[in-house]
Protein backbone atom coordinates (compact mmCIF):
# COMPACT_ATOMS: atom_id res chain seq x y z
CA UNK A 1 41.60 -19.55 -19.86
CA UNK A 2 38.89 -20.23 -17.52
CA UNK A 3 38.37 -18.08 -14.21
CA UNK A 4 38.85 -19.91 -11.41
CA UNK A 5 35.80 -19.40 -8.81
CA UNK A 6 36.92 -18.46 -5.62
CA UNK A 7 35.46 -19.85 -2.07
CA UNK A 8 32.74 -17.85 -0.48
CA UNK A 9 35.47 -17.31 2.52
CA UNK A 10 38.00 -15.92 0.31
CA UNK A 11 35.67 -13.52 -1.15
CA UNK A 12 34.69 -12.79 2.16
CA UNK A 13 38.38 -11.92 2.91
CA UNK A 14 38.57 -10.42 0.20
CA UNK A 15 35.66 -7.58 1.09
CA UNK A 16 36.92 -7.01 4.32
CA UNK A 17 40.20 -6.18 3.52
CA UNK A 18 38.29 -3.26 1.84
CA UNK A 19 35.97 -1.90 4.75
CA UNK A 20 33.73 -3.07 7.33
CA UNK A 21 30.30 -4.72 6.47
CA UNK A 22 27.42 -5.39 8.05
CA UNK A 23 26.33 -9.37 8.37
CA UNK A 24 23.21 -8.69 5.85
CA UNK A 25 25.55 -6.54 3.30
CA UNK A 26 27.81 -9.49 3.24
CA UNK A 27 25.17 -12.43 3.06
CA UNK A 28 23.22 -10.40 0.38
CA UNK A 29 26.72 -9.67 -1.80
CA UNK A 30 27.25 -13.90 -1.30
CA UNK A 31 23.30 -14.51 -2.35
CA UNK A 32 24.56 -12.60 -5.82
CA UNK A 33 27.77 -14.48 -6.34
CA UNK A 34 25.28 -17.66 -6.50
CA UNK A 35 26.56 -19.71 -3.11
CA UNK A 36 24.74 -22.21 -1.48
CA UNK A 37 22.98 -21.05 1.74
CA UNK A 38 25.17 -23.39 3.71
CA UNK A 39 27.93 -22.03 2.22
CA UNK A 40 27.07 -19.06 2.85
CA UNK A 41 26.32 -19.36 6.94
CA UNK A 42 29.32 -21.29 6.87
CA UNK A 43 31.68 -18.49 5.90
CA UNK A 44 30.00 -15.92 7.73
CA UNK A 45 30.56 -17.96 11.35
CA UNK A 46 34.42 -17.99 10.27
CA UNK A 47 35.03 -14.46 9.67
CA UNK A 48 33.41 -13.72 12.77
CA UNK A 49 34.51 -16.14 14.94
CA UNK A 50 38.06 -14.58 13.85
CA UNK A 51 36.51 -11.51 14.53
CA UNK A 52 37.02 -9.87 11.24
CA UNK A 53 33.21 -8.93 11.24
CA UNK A 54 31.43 -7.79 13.66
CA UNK A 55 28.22 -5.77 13.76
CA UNK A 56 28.65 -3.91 16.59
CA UNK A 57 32.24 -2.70 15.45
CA UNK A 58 30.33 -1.91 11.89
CA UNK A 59 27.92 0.07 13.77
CA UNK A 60 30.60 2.22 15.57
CA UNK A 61 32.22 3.36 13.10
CA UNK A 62 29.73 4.07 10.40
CA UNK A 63 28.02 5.89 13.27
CA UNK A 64 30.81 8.05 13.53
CA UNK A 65 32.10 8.98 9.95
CA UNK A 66 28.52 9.99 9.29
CA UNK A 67 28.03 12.08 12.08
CA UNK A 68 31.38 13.52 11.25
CA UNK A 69 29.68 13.98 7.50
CA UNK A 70 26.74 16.24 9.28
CA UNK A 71 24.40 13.99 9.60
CA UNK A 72 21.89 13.06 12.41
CA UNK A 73 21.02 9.95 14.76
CA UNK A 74 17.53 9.89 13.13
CA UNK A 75 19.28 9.40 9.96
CA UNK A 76 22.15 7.11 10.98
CA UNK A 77 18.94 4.82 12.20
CA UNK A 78 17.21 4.82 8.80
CA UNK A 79 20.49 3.96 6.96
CA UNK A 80 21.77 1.38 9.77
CA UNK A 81 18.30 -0.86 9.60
CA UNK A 82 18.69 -0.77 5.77
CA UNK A 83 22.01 -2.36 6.03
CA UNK A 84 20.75 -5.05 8.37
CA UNK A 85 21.22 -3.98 11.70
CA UNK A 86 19.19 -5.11 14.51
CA UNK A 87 17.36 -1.60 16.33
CA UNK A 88 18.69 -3.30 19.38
CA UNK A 89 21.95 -2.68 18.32
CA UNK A 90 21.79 0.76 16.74
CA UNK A 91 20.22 2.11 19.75
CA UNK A 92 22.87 1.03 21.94
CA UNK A 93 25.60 2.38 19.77
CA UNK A 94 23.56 5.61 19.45
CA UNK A 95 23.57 5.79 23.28
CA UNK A 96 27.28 4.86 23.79
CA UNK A 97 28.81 6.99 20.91
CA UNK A 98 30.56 9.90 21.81
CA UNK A 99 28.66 12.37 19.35
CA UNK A 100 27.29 15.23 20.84
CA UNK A 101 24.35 15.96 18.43
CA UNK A 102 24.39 19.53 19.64
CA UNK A 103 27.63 20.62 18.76
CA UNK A 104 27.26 18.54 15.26
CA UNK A 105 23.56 20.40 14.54
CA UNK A 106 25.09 23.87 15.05
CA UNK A 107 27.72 23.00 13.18
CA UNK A 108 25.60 22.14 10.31
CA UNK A 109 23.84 25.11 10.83
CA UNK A 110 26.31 27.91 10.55
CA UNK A 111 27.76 26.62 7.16
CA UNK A 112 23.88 26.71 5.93
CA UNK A 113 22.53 29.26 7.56
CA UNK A 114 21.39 31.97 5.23
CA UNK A 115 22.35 35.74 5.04
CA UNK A 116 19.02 37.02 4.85
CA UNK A 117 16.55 35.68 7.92
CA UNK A 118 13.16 35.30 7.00
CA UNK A 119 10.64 33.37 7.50
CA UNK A 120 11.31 31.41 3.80
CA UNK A 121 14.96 31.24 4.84
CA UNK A 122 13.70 29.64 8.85
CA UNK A 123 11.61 27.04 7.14
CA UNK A 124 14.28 25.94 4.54
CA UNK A 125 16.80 25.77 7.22
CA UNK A 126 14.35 23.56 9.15
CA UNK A 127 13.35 21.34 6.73
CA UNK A 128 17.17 20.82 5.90
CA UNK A 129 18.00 20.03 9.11
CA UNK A 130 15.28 17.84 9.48
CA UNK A 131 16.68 15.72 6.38
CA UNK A 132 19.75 15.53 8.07
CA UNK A 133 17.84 13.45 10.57
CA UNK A 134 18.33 15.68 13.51
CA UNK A 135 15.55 16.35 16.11
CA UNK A 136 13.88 19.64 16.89
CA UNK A 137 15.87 19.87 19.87
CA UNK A 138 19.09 19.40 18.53
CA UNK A 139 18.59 22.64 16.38
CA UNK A 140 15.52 24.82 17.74
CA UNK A 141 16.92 26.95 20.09
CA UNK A 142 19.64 28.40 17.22
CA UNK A 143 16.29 29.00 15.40
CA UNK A 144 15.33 31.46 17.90
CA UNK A 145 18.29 33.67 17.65
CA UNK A 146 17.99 36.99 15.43
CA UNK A 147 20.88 36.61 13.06
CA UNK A 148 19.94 40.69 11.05
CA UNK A 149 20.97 42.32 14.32
């Protein structure tokens, strides 16, 4: 019995009802399912003239289950442009988001923070917060504190 091939909206529908995409995630999963490029720009219009995508909703909310993961704005950039979205965009939802970066980076930094402080232990902490994609800022002045006392 042959498969039936289903219509780039209904696969569209189909991914939604899953989670929230970006525009590029869903024109790229579209590209490997072999539609036509008019097909393809076609679909995308509908679902978000229905408002069933929408980038800026996308952005919201992956900004805030991965800062509630322990992870940094620098980070949430890097991982936001390589799912498509405009810097316009992630900046704005960076700026209206009601993270404070602060409060997540000491967070972080208690469950990591080492028993022994030394030197070894200040620059492994760093680094790691660093790779979380937090700024200096956001962690440096819990750097300064003497934790052996």
């Amino acid at each position: 019995m042959a498969k039936i091939k289903s219509t780039p909206i209904q696969y569209l529908v189909y991914l939604l009802s899953k989670r929230d995409y970006s525009e590029a995630e869903l024109r790229q999963k579209l590209i490997l399912k072999e539609f036509e490029t008019e097909e393809i720009d076609d679909a995308i219009s509908q679902v978000q003239e229905k408002n069933w995508q929408s980038d800026e909703r996308f952005c919201s909310h992956f900004i805030r289950y991965r800062s509630q993961q322990g992870y940094g704005p620098n980070r949430l950039k890097f991982e936001l442009k390589q799912k498509g979205i405009k810097d316009w965009l992630i900046s704005q939802e960076l700026e209206n988001c009601e993270v404070d970066w602060f409060e997540q980076a000491e967070i972080l930094f208690n469950k990591k923070r080492p028993i022994s402080w030394d030197i070894k232990a200040k620059q492994k902490i760093w680094r790691y917060m660093l790779s979380r994609g937090f700024n200096n800022d956001h962690f440096s002045h819990l750097m300064e504190l003497d934790y052996d006392e």
